[in-house]
Protein backbone atom coordinates (compact mmCIF):
# COMPACT_ATOMS: atom_id res chain seq x y z
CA UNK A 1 13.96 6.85 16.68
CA UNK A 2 16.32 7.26 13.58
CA UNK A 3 19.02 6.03 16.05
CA UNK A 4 19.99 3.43 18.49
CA UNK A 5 16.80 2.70 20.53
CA UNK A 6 18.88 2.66 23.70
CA UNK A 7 22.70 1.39 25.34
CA UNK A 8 23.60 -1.16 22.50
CA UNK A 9 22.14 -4.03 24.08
CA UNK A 10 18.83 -5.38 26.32
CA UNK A 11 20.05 -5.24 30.15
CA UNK A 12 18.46 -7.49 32.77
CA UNK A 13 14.80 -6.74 33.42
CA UNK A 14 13.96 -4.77 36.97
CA UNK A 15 12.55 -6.33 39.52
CA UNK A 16 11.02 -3.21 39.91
CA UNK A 17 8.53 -1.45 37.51
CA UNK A 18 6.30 1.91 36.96
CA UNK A 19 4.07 0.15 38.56
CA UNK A 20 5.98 -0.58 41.77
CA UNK A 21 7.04 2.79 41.67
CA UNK A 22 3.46 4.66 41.35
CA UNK A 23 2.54 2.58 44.62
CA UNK A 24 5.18 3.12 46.91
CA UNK A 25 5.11 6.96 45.95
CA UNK A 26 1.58 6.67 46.69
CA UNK A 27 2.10 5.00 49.73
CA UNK A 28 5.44 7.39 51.09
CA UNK A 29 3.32 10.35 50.60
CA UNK A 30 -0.13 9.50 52.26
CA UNK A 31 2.61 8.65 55.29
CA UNK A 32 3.95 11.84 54.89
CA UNK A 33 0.17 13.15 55.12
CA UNK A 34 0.48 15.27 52.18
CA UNK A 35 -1.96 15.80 48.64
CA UNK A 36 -1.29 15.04 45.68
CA UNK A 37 -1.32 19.24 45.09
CA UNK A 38 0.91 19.65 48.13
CA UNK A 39 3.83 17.25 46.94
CA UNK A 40 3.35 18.19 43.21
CA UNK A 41 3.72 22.37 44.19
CA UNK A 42 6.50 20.95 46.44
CA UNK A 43 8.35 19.14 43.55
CA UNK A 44 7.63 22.11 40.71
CA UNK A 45 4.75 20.03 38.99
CA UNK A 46 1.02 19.84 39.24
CA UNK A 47 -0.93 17.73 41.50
CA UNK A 48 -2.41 16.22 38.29
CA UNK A 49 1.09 14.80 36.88
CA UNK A 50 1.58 12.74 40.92
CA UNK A 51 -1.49 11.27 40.67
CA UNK A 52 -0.43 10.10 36.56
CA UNK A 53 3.17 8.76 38.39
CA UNK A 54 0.70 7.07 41.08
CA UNK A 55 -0.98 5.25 38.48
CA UNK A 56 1.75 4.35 36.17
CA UNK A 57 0.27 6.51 33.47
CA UNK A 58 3.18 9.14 33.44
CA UNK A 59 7.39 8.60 33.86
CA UNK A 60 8.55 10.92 36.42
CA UNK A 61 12.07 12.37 35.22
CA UNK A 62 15.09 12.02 37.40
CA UNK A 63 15.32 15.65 38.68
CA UNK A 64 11.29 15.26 39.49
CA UNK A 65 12.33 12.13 41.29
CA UNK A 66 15.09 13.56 43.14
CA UNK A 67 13.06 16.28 44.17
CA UNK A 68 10.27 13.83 45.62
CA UNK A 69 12.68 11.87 47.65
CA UNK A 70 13.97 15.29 49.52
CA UNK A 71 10.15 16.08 50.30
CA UNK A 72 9.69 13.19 51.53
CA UNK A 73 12.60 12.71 53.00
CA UNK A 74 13.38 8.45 51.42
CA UNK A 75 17.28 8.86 51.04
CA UNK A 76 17.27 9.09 47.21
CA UNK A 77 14.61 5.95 47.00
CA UNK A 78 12.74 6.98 43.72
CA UNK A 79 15.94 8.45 42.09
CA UNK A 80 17.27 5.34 42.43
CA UNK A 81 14.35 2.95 41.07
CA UNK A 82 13.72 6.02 38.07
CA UNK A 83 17.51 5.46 36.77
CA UNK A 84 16.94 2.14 37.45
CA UNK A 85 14.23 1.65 35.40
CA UNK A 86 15.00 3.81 32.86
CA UNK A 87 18.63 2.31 32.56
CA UNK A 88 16.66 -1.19 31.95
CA UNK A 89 14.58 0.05 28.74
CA UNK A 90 15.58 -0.52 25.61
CA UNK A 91 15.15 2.98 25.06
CA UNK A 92 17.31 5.82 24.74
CA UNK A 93 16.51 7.95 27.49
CA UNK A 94 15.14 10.58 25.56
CA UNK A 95 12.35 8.41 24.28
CA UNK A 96 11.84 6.24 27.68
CA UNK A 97 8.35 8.04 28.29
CA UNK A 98 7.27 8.67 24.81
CA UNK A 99 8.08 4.84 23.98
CA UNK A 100 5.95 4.19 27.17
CA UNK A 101 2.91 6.32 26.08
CA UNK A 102 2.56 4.87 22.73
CA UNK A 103 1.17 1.93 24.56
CA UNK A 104 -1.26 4.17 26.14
CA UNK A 105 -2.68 6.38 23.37
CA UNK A 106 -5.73 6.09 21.75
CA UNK A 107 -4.66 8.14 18.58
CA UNK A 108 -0.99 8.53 17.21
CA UNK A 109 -0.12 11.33 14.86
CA UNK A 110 3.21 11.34 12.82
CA UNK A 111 4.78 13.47 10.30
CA UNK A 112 8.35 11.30 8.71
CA UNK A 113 10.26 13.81 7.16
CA UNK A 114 13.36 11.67 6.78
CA UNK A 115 12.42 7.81 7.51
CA UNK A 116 9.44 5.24 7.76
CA UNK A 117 7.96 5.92 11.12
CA UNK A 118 9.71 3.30 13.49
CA UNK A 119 6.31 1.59 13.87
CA UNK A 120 5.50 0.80 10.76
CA UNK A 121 9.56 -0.47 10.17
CA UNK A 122 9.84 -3.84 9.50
CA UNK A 123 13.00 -5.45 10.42
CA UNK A 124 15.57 -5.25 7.26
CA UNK A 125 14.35 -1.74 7.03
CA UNK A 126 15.11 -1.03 10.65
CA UNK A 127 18.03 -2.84 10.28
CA UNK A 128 19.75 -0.43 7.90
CA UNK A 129 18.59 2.84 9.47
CA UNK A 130 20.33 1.65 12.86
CA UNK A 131 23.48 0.69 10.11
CA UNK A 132 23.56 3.98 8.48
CA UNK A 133 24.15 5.77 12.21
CA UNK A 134 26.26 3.13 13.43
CA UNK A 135 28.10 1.50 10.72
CA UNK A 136 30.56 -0.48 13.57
CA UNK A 137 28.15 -1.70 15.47
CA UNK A 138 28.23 -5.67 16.79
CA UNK A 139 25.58 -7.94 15.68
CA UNK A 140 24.14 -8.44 19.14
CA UNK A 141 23.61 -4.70 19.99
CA UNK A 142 22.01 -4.16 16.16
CA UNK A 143 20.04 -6.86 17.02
CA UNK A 144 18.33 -5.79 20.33
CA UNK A 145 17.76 -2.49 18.47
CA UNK A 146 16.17 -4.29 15.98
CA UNK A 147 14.19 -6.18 18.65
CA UNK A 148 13.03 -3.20 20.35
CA UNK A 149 11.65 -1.64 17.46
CA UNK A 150 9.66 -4.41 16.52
CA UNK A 151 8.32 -4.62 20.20
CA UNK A 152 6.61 -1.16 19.57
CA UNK A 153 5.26 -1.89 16.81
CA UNK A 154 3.06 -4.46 18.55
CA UNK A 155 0.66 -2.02 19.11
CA UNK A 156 -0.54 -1.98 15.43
CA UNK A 157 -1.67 -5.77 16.57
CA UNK A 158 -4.24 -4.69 18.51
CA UNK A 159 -8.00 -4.39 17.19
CA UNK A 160 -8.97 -0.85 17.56
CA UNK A 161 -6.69 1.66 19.29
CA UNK A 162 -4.29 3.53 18.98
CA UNK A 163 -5.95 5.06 15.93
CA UNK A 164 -2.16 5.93 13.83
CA UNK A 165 -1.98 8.16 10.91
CA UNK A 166 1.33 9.09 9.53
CA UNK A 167 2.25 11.69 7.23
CA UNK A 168 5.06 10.61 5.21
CA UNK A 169 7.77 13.05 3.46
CA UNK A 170 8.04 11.99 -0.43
CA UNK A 171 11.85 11.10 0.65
CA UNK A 172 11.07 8.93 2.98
CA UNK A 173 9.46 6.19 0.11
CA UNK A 174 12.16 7.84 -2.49
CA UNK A 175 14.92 7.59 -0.59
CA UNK A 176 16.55 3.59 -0.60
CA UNK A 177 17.01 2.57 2.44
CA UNK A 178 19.09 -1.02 2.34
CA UNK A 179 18.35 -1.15 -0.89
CA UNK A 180 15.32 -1.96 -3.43
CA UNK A 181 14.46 -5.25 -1.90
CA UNK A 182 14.29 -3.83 1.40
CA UNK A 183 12.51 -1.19 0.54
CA UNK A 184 9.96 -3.15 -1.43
CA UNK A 185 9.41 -5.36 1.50
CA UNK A 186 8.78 -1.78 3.74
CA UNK A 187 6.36 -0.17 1.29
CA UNK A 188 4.31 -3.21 1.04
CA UNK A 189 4.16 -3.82 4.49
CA UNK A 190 2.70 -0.22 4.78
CA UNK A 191 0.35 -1.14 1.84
CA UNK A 192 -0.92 -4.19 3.42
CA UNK A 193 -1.57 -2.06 6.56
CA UNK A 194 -3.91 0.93 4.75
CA UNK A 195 -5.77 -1.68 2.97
CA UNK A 196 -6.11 -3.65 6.40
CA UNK A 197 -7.87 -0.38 7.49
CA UNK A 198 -5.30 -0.18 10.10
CA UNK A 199 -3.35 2.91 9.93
CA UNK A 200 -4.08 5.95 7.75
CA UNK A 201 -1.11 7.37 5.26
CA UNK A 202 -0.51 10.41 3.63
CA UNK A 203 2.51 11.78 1.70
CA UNK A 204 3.83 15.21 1.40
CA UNK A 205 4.84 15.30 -2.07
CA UNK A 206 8.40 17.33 -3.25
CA UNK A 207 6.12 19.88 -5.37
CA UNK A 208 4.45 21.14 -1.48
CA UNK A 209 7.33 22.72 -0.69
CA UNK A 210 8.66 23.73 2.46
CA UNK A 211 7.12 21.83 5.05
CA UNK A 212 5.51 23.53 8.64
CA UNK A 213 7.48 21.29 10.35
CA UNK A 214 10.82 20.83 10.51
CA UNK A 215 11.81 17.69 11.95
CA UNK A 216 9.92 14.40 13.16
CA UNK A 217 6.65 14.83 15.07
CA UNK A 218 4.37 12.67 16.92
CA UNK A 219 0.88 13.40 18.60
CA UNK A 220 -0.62 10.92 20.97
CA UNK A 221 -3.95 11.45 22.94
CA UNK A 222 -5.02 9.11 25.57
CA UNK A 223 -8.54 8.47 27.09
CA UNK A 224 -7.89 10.53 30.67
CA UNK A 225 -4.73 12.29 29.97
CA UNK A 226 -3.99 15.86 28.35
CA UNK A 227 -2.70 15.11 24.82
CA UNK A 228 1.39 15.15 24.53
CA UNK A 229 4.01 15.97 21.51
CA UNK A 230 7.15 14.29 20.98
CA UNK A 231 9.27 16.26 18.89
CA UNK A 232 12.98 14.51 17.97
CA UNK A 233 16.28 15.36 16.85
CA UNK A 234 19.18 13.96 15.68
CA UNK A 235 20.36 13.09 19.18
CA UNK A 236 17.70 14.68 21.13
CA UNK A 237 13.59 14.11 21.87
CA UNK A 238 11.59 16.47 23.75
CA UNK A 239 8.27 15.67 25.61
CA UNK A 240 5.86 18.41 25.19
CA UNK A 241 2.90 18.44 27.36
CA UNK A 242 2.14 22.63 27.52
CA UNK A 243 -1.21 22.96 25.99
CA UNK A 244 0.15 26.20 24.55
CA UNK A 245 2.85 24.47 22.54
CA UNK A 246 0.78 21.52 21.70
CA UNK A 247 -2.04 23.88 19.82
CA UNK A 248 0.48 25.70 17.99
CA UNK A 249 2.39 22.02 16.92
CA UNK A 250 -1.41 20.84 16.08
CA UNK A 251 -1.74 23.58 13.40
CA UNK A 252 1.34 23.13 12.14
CA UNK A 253 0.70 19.35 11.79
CA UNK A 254 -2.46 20.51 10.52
CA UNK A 255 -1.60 22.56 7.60
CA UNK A 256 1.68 19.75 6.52
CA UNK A 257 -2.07 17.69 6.67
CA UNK A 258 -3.87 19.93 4.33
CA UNK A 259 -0.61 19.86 1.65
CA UNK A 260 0.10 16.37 1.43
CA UNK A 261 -1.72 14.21 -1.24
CA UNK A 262 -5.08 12.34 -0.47
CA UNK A 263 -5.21 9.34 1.40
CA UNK A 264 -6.30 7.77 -2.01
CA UNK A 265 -3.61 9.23 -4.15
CA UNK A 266 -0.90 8.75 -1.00
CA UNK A 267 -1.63 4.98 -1.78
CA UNK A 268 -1.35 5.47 -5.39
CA UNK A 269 2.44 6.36 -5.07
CA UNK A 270 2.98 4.33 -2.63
CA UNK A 271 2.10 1.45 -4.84
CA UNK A 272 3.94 2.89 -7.62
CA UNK A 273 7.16 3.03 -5.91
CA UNK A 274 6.82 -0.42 -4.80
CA UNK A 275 6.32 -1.56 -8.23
CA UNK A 276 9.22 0.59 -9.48
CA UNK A 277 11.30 -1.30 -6.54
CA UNK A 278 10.29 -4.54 -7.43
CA UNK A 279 11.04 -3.94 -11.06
CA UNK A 280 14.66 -2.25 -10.47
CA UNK A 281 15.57 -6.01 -7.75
């Protein structure tokens, strides 16, 4: 997120965990002798989306959590270890779950119409987006932002999955964020990444024009789990899991896809503007 990734500082780790939670809700409803269709039409969701909390693949909200605990009747039990849990991320609680699915997608999709998507950040650059929202923030609080951000992008670590391509606005390798060396440092980490045959990298160059999308955009798609779009704001995220909004924020990723530059030439000006940084420090 362009913003502080959650309270200003790490909080002590839960003894609990999504985990924990998918069990006991497993176990409190098989007690209660009910489906996973019965509690889910009971709580306003599907009977897919409780067996997803059962297995820790989903987040339940709070109000979904609330509702479960007046089905089956357990005194405000899950509201209390969702807040919990959600309290001890890192996270602003807008991007709790999507944070938490990155982990579990096999592909990740992003169009950065503003800054470097937060995983490919590397810390100086995250550094001074967190300091250009929060100009009075203490050192420790930066710092565990910082942290955080790094932590996610751990997934770029692994071997194979997730798959990540990123479409990045012009602006967003233009525009100086903490200055040339930092932003030397950022582009070449991206650099080394493409070449790696890590991540794939387009840019939407300022002659496109208006983009189809407005704002940041991420697609993630997961082995045995419908696809899901994060879409954020400036002090918002939304979750989108409705296949009819999904197709319709697919095509729109699709054609900002089909006017950015080649992957080839993407690099190109990426490289370019890293040279031009290194030459102006």
């Amino acid at each position: 997120m362009a913003r502080g990734e959650g309270s200003g500082k790490f909080v002590s780790q839960s003894k609990f965990g999504w985990g924990f939670f998918g069990t006991e809700l497993r176990r409190r409803r098989e007690a209660a002798e009910l489906t996973q269709q019965e509690l889910g039409r009971r709580v306003f969701c599907s009977g897919a989306y409780i067996g997803q909390f059962e297995t820790g693949i989903r987040k339940p909200q709070p109000d979904i959590a609330a509702r479960i605990d007046a089905e089956l009747g357990t005194d405000g039990y899950f509201a209390r270890m969702c807040e919990e849990l959600i309290n001890n991320s890192p996270y602003a609680s807008c991007f709790v779950e999507a944070a938490y699915l990155e982990g579990l997608a096999v592909t990740i999709r992003e169009y950065a119409p503003t800054f470097m998507p937060g995983v490919l950040q590397t810390a100086a650059y995250a550094r001074a987006v967190f300091l250009g929202f929060h100009p009075f923030v203490q050192e420790d609080a930066l710092k565990s932002w910082v942290d955080a951000r790094l932590e996610r992008a751990r997934i770029l670590d692994r071997s194979t999955d997730p798959l990540f391509w990123a479409v990045l606005d012009e602006g967003v390798i233009r525009r100086r964020v903490g200055g040339t060396a930092v932003m030397h440092e950022q582009l070449m980490h991206v650099i080394s990444l493409v070449r790696k045959r890590r991540i794939g990298v387009q840019v939407l160059p300022y002659e496109a024009g208006v983009p189809a999308l407005g704002g940041m955009v991420s697609f993630m798609t997961f082995d045995d789990s419908p696809p899901v779009v994060y879409e954020e704001g400036h002090q918002s995220g939304s979750l989108l899991d409705d296949p009819v909004r999904v197709a319709q924020s697919e095509r729109s990723y699709g054609l900002v896809r089909s006017a950015a530059l080649s992957p080839e030439a993407s690099l190109f000006l990426i490289e370019s503007a890293a040279r031009e940084y290194a030459d102006d420090h």
